[in-house]
N, C-alpha and C. Protein backbone atom coordinates (compact mmCIF):
# COMPACT_ATOMS: atom_id res chain seq x y z
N UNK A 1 86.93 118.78 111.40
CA UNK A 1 88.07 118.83 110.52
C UNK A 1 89.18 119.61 111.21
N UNK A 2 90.50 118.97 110.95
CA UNK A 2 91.91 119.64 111.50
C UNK A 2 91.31 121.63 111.31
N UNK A 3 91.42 122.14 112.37
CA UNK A 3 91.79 123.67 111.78
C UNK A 3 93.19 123.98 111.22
N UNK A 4 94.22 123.71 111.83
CA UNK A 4 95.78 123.89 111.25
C UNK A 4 96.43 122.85 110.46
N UNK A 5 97.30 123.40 109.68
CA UNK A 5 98.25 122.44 109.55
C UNK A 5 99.79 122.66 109.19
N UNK A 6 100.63 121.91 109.89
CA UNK A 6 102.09 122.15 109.85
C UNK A 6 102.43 122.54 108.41
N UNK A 7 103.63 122.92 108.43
CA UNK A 7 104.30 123.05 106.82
C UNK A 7 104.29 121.64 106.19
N UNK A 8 104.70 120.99 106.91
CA UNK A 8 105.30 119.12 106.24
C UNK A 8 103.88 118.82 105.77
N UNK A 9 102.93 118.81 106.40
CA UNK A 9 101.67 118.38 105.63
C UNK A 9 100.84 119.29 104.72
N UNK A 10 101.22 120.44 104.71
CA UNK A 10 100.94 121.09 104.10
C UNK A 10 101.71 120.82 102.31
N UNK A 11 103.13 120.80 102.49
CA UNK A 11 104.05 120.01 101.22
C UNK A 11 103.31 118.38 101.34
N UNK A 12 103.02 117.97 102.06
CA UNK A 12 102.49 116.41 101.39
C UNK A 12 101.26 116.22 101.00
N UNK A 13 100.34 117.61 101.24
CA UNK A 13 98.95 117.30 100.57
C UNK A 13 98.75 118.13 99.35
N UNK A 14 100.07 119.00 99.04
CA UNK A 14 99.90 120.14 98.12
C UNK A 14 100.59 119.63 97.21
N UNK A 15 102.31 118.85 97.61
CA UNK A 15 102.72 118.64 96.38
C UNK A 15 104.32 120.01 96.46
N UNK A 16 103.84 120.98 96.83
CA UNK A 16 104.97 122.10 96.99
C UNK A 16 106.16 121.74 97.95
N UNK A 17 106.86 122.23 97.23
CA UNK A 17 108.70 122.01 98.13
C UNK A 17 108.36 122.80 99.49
N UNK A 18 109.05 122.65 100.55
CA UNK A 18 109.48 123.73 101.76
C UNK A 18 109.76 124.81 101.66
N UNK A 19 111.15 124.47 100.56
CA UNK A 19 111.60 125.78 100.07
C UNK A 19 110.33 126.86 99.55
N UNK A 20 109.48 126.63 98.65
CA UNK A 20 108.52 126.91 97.73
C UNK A 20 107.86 127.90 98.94
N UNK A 21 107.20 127.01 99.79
CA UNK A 21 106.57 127.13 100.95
C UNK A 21 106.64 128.65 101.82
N UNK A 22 108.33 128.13 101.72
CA UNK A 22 108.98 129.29 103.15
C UNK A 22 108.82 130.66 102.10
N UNK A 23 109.52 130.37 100.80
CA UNK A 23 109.43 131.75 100.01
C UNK A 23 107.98 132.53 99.76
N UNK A 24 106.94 131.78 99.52
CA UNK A 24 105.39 132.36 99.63
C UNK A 24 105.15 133.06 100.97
N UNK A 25 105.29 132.27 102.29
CA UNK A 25 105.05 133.09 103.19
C UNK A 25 106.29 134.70 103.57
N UNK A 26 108.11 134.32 103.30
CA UNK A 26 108.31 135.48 102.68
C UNK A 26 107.76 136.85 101.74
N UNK A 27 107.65 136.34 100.98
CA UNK A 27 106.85 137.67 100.16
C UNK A 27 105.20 137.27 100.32
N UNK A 28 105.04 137.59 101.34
CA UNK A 28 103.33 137.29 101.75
C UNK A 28 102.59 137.09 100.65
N UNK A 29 102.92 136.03 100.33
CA UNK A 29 101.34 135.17 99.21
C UNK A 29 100.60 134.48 99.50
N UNK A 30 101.36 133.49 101.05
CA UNK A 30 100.17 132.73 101.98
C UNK A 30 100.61 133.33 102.94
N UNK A 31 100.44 133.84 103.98
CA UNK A 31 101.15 134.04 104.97
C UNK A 31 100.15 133.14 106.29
N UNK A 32 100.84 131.90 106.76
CA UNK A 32 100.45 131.53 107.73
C UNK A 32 100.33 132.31 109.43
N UNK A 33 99.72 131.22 109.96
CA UNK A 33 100.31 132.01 111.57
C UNK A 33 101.42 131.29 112.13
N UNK A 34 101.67 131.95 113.36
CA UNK A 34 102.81 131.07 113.76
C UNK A 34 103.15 130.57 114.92
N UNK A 35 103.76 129.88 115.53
CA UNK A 35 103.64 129.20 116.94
C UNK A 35 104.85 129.07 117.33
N UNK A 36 105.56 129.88 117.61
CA UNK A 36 107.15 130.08 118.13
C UNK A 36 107.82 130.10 116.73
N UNK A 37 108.27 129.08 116.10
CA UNK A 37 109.14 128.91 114.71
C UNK A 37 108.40 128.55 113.52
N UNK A 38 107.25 127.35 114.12
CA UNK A 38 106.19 126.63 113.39
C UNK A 38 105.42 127.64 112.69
N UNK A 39 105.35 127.43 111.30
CA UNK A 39 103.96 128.10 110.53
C UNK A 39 102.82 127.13 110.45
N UNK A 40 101.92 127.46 110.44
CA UNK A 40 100.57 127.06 110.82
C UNK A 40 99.81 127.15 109.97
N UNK A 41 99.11 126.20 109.24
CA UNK A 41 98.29 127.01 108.17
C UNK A 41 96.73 126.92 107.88
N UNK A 42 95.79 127.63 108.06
CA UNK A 42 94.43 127.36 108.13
C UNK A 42 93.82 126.60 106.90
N UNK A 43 92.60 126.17 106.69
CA UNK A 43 92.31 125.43 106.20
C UNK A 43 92.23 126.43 104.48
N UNK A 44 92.06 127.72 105.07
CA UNK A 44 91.68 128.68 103.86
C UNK A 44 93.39 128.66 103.35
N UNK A 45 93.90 128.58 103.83
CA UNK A 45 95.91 128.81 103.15
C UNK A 45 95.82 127.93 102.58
N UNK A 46 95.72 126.73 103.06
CA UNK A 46 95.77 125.21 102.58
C UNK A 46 95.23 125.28 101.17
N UNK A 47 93.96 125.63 101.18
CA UNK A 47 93.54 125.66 100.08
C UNK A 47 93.81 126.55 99.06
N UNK A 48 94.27 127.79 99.36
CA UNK A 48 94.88 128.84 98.45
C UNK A 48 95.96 128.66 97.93
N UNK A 49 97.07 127.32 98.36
CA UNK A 49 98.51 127.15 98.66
C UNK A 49 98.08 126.17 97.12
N UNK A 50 96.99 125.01 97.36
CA UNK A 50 96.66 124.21 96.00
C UNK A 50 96.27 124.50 95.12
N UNK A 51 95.68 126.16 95.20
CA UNK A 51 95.40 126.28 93.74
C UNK A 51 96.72 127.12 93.21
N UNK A 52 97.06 127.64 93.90
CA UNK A 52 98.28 128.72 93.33
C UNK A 52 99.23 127.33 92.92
N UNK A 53 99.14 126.17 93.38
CA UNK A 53 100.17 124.95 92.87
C UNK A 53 99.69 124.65 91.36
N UNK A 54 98.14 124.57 91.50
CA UNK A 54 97.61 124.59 90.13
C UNK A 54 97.74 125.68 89.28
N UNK A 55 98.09 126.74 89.09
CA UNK A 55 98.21 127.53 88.46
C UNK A 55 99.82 127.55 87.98
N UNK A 56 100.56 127.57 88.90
CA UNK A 56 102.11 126.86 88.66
C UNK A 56 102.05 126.52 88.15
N UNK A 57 101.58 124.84 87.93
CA UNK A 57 101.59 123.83 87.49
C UNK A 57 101.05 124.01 85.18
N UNK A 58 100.31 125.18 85.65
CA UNK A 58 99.76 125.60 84.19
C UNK A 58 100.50 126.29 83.94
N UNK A 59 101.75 126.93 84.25
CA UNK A 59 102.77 128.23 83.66
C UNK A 59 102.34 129.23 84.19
N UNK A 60 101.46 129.67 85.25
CA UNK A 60 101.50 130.84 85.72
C UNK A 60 102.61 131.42 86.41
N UNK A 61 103.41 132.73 86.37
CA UNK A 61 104.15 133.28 87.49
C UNK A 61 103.58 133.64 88.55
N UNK A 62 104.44 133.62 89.37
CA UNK A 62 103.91 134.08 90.67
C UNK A 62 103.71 135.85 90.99
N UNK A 63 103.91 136.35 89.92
CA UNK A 63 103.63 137.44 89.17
C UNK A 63 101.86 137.57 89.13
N UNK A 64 101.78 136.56 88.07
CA UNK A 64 100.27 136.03 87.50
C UNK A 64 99.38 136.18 88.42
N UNK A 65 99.93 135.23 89.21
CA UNK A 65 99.42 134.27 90.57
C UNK A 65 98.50 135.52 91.23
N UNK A 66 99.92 136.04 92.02
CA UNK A 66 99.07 137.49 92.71
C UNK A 66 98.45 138.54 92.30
N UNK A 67 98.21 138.41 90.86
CA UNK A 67 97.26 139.29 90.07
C UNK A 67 96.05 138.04 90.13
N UNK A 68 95.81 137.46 90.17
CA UNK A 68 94.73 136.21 90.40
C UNK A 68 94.16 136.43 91.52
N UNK A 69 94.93 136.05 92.49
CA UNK A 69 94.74 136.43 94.18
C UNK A 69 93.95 137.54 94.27
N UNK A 70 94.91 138.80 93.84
CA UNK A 70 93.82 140.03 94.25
C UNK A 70 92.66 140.05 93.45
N UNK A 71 92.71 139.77 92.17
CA UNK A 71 91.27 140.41 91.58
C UNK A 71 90.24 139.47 92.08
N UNK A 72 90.50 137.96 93.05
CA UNK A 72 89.66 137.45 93.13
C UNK A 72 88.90 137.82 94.76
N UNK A 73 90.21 138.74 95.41
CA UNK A 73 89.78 139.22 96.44
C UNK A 73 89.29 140.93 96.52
N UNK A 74 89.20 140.94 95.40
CA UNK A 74 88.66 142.00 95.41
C UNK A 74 87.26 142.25 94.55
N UNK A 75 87.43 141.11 94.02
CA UNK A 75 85.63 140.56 93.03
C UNK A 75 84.68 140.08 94.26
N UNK A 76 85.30 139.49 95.18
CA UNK A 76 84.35 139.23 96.46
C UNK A 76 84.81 139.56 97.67
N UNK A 77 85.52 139.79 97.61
CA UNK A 77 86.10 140.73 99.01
C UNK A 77 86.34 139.35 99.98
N UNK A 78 86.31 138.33 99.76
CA UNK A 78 86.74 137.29 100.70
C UNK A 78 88.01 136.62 99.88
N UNK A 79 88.31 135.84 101.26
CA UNK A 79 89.72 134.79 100.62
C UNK A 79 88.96 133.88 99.16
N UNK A 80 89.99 132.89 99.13
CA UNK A 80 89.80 132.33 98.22
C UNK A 80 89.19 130.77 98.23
N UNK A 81 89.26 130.53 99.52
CA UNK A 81 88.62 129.36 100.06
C UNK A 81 87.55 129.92 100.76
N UNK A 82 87.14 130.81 101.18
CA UNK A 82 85.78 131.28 101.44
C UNK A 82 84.90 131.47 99.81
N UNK A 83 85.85 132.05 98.97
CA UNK A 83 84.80 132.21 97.94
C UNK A 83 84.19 130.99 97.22
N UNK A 84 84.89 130.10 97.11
CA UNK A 84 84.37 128.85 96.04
C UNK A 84 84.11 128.00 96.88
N UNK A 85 83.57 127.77 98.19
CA UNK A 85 83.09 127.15 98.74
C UNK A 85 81.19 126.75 98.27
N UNK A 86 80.75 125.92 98.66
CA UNK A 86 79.53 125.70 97.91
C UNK A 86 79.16 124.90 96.89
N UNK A 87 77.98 125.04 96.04
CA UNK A 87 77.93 123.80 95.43
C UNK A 87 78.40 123.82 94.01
N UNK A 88 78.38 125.30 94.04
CA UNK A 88 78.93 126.10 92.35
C UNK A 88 80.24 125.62 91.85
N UNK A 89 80.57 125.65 90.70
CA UNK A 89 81.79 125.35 89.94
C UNK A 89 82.30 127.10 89.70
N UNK A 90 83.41 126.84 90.55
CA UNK A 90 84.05 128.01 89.76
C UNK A 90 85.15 128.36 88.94
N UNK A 91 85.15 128.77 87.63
CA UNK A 91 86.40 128.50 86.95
C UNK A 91 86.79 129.99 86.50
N UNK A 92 88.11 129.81 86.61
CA UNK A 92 88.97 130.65 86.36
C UNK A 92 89.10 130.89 84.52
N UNK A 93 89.62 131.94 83.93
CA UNK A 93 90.04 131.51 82.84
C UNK A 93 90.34 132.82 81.87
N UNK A 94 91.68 133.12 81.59
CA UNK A 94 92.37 133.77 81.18
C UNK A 94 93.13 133.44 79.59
N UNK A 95 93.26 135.07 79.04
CA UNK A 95 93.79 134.66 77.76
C UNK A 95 95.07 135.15 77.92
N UNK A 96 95.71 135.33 79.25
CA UNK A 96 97.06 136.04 79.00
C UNK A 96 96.66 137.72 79.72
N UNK A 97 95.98 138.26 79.38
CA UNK A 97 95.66 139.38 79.78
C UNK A 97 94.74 139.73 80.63
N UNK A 98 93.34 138.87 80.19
CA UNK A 98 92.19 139.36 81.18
C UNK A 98 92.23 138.09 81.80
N UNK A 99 91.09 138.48 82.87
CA UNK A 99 91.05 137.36 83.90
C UNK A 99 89.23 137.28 84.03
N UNK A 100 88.96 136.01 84.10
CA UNK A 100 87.24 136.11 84.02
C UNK A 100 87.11 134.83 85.28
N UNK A 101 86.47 134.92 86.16
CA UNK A 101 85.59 134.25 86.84
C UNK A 101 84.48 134.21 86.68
N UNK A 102 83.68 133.01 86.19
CA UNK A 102 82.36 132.44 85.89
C UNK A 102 82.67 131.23 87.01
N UNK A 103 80.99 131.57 86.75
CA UNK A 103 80.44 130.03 87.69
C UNK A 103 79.24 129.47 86.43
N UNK A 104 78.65 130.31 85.74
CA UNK A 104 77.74 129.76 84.50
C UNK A 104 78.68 129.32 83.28
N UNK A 105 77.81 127.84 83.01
CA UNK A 105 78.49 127.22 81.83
C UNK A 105 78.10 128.04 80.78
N UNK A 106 77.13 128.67 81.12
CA UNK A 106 76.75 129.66 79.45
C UNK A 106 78.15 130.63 79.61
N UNK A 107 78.13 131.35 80.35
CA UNK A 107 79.19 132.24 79.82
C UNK A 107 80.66 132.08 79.96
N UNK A 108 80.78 131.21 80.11
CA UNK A 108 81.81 130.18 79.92
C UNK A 108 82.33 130.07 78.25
N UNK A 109 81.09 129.53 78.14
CA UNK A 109 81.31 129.08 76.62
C UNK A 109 81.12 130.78 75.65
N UNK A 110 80.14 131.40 76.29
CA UNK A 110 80.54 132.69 75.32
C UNK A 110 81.74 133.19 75.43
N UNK A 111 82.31 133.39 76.17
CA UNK A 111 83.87 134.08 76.88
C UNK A 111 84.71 133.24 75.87
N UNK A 112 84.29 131.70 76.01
CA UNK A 112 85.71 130.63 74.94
C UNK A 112 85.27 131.27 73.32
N UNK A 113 83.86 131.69 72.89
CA UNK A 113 83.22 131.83 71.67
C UNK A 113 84.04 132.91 71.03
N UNK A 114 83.92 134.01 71.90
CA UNK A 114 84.37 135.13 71.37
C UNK A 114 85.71 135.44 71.79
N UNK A 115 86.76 134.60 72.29
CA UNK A 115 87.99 134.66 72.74
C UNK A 115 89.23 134.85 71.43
N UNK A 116 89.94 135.91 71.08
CA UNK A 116 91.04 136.44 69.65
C UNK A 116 91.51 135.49 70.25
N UNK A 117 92.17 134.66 70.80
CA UNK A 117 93.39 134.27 71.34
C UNK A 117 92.99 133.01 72.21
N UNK A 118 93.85 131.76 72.51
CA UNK A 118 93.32 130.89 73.14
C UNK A 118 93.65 131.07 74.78
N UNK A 119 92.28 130.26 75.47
CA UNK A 119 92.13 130.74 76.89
C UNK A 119 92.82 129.35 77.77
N UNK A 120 92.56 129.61 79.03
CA UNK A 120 93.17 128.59 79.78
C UNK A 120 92.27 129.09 81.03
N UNK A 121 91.76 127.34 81.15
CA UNK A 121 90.29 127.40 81.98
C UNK A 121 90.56 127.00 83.00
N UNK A 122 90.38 127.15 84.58
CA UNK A 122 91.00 125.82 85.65
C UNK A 122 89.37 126.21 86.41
N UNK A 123 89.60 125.09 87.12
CA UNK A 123 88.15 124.77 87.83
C UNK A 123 88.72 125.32 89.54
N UNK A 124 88.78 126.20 89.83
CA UNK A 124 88.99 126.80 91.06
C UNK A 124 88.34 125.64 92.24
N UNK A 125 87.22 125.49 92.10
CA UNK A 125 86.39 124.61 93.13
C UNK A 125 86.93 123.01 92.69
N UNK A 126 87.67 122.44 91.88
CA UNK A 126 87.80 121.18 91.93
C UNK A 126 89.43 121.41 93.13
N UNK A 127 90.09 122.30 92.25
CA UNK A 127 91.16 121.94 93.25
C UNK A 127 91.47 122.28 94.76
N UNK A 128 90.14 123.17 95.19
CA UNK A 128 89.85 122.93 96.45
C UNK A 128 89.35 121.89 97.29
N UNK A 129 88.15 120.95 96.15
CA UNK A 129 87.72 119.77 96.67
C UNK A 129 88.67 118.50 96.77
N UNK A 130 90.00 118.92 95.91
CA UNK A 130 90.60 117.34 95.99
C UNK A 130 91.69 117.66 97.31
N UNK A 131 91.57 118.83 97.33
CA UNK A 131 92.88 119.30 98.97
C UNK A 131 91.86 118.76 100.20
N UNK A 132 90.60 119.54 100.34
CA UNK A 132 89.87 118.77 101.49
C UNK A 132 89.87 117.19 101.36
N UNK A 133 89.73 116.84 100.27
CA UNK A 133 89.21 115.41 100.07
C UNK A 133 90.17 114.96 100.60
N UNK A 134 91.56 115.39 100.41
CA UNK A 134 93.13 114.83 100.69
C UNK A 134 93.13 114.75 102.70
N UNK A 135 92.76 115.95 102.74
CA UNK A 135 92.62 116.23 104.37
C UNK A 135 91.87 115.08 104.66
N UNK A 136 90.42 115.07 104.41
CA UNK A 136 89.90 114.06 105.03
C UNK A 136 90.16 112.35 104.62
N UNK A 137 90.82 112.05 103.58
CA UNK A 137 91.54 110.48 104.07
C UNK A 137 92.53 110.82 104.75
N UNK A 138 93.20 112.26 104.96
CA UNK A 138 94.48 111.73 105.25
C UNK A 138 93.97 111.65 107.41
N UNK A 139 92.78 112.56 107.13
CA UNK A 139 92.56 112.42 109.04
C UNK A 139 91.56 110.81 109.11
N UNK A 140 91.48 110.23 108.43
CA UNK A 140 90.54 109.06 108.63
C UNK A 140 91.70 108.16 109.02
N UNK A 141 93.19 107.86 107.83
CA UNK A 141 94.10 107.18 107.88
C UNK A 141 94.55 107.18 109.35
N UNK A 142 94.89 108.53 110.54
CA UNK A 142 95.49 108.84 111.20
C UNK A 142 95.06 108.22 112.42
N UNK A 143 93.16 108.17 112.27
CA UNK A 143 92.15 107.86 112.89
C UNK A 143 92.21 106.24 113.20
N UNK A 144 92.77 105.63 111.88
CA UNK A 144 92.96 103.91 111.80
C UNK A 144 93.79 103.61 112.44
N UNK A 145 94.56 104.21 112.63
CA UNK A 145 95.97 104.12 113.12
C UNK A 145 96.25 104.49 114.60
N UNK A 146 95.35 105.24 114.73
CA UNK A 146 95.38 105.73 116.32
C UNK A 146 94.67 104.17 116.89
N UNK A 147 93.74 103.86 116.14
CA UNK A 147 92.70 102.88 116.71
C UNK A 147 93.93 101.40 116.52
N UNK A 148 94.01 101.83 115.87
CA UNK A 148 95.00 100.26 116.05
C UNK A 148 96.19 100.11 116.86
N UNK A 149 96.58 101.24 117.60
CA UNK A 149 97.94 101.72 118.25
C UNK A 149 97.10 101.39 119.43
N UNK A 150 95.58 101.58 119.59
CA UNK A 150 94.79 101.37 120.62
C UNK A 150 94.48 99.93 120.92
N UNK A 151 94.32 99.19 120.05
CA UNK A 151 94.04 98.02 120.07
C UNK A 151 95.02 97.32 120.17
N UNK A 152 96.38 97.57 120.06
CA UNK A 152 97.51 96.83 120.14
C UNK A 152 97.79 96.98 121.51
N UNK A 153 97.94 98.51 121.94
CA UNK A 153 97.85 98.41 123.37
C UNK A 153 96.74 97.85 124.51
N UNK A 154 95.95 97.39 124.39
CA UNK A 154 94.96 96.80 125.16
C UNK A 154 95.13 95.88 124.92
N UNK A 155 95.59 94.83 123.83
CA UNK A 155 96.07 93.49 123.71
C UNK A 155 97.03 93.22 124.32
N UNK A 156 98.47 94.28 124.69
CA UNK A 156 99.83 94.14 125.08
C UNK A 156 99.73 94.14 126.45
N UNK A 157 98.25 95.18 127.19
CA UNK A 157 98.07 94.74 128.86
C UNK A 157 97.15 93.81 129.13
N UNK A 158 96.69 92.94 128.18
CA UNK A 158 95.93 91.65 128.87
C UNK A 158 96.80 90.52 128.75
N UNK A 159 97.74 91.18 127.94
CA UNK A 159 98.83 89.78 128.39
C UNK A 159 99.42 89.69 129.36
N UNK A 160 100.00 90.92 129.22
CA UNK A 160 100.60 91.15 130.95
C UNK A 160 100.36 91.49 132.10
């Protein structure tokens, strides 16, 4: 699998503006690496970049966001694509104030049982799986395409 990836594909598998982009790595919320001008982004950004889109996408601030970020790096002391890696479901799910990471459907449902106030659940591990999933058609597509750029050229020197 790609280890890096440019900004442009990074906005076409995430969905996020440039602008969006350049301002996160500004106030270090992803902070890529860099290659003269180029930001670079590992597979763990990539994936941290889609859920913080998902959380956007639910009304979180980017306020929120980085209160998310840390408590989840500091509940396991790894990134965030190291943590929900595996076969576990991990969901997020907040009433506004607290923040709960479960991976058990039981306490899942006790957390929704006994919740004053209504919660908002996201599946941390789905929206990591649909960013890889995205990576890998989008390197298979690239793969077809190389092969056919190949095959066109080996057709174009037996003619000539």
């Amino acid at each position: 699998m790609q280890n890096q990836f440019t900004s442009r594909e990074v906005v076409a598998l995430t969905g996020i503006t440039p602008r969006q982009l350049q301002w996160w790595d500004e106030r270090r919320i992803v902070v890529p690496s860099r290659q003269g001008h180029r930001r670079l982004y590992s597979m763990e950004e990539l994936a941290e970049v889609a859920v913080i889109c998902e959380l956007r996408r639910r009304g979180f601030s980017l306020q929120r966001v980085r209160k998310v970020i840390r408590f989840l790096q500091q509940e396991f002391g790894k990134r965030l694509a190291e943590t929900v890696t595996g076969a576990s479901d991990y969901h997020l799910l907040t009433d506004g104030t607290n923040l709960y990471l479960e991976t058990s459907t039981r306490q899942i449902v006790d957390i929704l049982k006994n919740a004053r106030q209504p919660m908002l659940t996201i599946c941390l591990s789905d929206a990591i799986r649909r960013v890889r999933a995205d990576v890998r058609a989008g390197m298979k597509r690239n793969v077809s395409v190389v092969r056919g750029a190949v095959s066109s050229l080996n057709k174009a020197s037996r003619v000539s």
